[in-house]
Protein backbone atom coordinates (compact mmCIF):
# COMPACT_ATOMS: atom_id res chain seq x y z
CA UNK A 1 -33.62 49.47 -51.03
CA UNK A 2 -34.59 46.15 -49.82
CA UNK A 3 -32.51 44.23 -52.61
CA UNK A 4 -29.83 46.59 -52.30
CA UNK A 5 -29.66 45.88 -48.30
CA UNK A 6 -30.20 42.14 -48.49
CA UNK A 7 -27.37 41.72 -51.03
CA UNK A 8 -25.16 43.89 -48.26
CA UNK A 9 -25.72 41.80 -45.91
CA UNK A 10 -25.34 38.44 -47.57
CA UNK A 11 -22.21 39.46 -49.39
CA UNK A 12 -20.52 40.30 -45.61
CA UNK A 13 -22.05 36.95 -44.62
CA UNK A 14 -20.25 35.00 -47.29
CA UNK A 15 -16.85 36.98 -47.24
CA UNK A 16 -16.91 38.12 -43.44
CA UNK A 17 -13.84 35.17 -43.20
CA UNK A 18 -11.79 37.42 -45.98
CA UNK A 19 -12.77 40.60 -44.66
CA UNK A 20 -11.65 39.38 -41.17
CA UNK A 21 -8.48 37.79 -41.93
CA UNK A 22 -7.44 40.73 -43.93
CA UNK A 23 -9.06 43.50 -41.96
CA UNK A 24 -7.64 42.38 -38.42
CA UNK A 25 -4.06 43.71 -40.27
CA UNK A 26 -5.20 47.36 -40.25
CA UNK A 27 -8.15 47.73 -38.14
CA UNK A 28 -9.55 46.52 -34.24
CA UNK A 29 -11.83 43.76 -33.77
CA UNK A 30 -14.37 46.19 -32.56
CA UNK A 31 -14.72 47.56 -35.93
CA UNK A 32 -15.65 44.41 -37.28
CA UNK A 33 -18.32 43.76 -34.22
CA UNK A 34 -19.87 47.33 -35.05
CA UNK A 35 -20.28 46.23 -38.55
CA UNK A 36 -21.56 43.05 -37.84
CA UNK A 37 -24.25 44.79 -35.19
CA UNK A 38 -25.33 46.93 -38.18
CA UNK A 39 -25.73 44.53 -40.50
CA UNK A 40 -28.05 42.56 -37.91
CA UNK A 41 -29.70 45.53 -36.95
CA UNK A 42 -30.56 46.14 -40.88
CA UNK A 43 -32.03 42.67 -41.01
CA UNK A 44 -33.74 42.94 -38.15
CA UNK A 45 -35.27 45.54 -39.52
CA UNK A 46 -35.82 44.16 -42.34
CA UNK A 47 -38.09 41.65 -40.95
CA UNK A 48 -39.68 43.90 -38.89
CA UNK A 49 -40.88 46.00 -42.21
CA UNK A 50 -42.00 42.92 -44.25
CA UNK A 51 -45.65 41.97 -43.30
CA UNK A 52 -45.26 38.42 -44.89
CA UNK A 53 -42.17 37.38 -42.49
CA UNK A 54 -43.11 36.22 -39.07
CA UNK A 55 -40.55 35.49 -36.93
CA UNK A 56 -40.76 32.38 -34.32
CA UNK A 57 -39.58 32.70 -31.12
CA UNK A 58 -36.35 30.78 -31.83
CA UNK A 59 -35.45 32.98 -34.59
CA UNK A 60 -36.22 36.03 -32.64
CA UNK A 61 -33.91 34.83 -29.48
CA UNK A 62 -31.21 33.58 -31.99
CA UNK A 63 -31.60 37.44 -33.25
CA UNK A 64 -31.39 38.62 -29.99
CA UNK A 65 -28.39 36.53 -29.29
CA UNK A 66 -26.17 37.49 -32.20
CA UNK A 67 -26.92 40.82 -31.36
CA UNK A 68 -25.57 40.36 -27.76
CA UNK A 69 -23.13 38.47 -28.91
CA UNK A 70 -21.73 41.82 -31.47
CA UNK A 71 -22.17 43.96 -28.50
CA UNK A 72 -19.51 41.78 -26.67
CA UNK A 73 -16.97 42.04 -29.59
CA UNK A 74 -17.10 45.41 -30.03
CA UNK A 75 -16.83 46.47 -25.71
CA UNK A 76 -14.14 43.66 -25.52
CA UNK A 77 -12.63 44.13 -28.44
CA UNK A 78 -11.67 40.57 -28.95
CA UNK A 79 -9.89 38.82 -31.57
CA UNK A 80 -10.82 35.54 -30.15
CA UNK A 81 -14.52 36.59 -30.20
CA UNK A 82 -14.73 37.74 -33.38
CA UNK A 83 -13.32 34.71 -34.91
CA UNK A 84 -15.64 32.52 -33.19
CA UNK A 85 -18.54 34.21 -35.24
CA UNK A 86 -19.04 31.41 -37.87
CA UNK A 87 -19.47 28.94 -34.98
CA UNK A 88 -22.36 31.29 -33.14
CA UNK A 89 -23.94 31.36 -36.37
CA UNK A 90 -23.61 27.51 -36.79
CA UNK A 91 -25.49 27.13 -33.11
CA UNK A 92 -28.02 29.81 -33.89
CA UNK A 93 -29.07 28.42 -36.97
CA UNK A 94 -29.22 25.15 -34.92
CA UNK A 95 -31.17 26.41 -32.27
CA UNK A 96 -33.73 27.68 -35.47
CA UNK A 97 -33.42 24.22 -37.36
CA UNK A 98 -33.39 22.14 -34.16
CA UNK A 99 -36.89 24.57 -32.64
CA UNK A 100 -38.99 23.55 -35.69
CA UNK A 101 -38.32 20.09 -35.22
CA UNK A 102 -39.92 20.16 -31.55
CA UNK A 103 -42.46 22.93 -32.84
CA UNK A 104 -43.48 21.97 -36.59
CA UNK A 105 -43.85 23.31 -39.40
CA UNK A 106 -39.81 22.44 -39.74
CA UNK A 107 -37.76 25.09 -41.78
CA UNK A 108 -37.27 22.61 -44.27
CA UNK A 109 -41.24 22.01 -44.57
CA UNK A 110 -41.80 25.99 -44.51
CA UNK A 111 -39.56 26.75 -47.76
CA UNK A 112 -40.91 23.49 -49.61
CA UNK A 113 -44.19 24.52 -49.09
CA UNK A 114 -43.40 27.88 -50.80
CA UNK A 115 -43.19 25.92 -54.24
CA UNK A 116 -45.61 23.00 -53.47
CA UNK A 117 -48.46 24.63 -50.92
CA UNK A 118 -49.99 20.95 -50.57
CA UNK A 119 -46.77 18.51 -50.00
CA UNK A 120 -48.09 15.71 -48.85
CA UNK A 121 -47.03 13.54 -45.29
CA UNK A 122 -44.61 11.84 -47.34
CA UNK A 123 -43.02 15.10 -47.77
CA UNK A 124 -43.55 16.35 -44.44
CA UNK A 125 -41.52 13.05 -43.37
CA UNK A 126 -38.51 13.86 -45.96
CA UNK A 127 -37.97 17.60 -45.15
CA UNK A 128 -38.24 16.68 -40.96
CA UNK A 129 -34.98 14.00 -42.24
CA UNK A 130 -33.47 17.03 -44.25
CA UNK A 131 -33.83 19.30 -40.96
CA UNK A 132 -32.68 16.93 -39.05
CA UNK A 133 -29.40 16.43 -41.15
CA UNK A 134 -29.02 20.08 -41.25
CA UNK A 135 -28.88 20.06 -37.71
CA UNK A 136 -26.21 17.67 -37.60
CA UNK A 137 -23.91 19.52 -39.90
CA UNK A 138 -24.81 23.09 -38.19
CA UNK A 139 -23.25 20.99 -34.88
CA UNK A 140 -20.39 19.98 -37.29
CA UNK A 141 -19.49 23.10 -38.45
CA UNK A 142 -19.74 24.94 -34.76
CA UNK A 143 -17.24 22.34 -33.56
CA UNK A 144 -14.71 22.31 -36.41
CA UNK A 145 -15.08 26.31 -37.03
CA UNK A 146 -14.53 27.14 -33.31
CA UNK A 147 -11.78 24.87 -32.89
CA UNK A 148 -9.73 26.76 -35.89
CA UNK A 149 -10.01 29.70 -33.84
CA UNK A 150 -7.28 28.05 -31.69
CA UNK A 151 -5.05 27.24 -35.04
CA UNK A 152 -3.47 29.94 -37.30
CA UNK A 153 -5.39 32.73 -39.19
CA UNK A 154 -4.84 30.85 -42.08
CA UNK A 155 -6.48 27.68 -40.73
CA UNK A 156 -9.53 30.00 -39.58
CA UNK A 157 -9.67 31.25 -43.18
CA UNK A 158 -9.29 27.81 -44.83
CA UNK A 159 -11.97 26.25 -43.04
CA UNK A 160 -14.15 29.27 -42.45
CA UNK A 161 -13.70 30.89 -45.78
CA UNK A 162 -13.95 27.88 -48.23
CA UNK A 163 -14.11 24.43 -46.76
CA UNK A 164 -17.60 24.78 -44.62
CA UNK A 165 -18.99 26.92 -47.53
CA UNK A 166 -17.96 23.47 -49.93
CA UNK A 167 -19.32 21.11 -47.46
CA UNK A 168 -22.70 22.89 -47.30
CA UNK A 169 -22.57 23.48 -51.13
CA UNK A 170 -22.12 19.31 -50.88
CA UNK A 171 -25.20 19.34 -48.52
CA UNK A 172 -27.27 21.05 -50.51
CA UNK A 173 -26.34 19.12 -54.10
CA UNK A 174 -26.32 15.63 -52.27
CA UNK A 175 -30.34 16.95 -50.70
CA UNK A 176 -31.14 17.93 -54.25
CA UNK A 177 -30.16 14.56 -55.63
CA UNK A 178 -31.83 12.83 -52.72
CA UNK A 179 -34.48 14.57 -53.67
CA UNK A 180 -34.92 13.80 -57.47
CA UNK A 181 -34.71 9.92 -56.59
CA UNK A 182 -37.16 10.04 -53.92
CA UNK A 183 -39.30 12.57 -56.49
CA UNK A 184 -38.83 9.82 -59.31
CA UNK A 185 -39.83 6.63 -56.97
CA UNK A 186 -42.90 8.13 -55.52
CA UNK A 187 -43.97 8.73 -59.50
């Protein structure tokens, strides 16, 4: 059930900009907020079931806020809301990124140390910089995603549904590179 639930909600996360754009033609934004609320409500839940995931208090207000934030979509029933949901996730994950910088272990530190338990300080230093550059594209992505709200559904889509998902695909392949060479010079 668990695999079944966390490939539900993942596959809404990466096409929630298709099923919007083409959805909004036959249905009301509040359908969409009342799915979204669901699917947070399922990962919430999630969380809550598995004893090896302990949420920080960033991560449980950026919960909390997301879920507000569905509640508002679906009693407004608001295009313009709804559309802005890429950018709240941008800032949430920022608030999550951006807490574990001022409160260590980062995020960045926390999944390395899943493959490498003892990463040494240099390590510590170099997923802190990858955080930290996270952080600046999560502020990026909120700006540039919430201003195509303003542009044409097709805009929204473009940049929502393919060009942020490219840039963080470049993100994560230039980090990996990054990686290797600083891997190879500390050898």
């Amino acid at each position: 059930m668990n695999r079944v639930s966390n490939a539900m909600v993942v596959g809404f996360a990466l096409t929630y900009p298709l099923v919007v754009y083409f959805g909004l033609q036959h249905f009301e934004p509040r359908i969409f907020g009342a799915l979204l609320g669901a699917l947070l409500l399922l990962r919430k839940w999630q969380s809550v079931r598995s004893c090896a995931t302990r949420l920080r208090p960033a991560e449980r207000l950026s919960a909390a806020v997301l879920g507000a934030y569905t509640l508002t979509i679906v009693a407004s029933n608001s295009e313009l809301l709804l559309m802005l949901y890429p950018a709240v996730v941008s800032l949430s994950l920022l608030s999550v990124f951006g807490s574990s910088l001022l409160c260590p272990p980062t995020v960045i530190e926390r999944m390395a140390r899943l493959s490498e338990p003892d990463l040494p300080p240099s390590g510590v230093s170099y997923t802190r910089r990858v955080t930290q550059a996270w952080c600046a594209f999560f502020v990026f992505n909120a700006v540039v995603s919430a201003t195509t709200m303003f542009a044409s559904r097709d805009v929204w889509l473009l940049y929502n549904g393919l060009i942020a998902y490219l840039l963080m695909g470049v993100l994560f392949a230039g980090e990996w590179l990054v990686r290797l060479r600083v891997r190879r010079r500390a050898a």
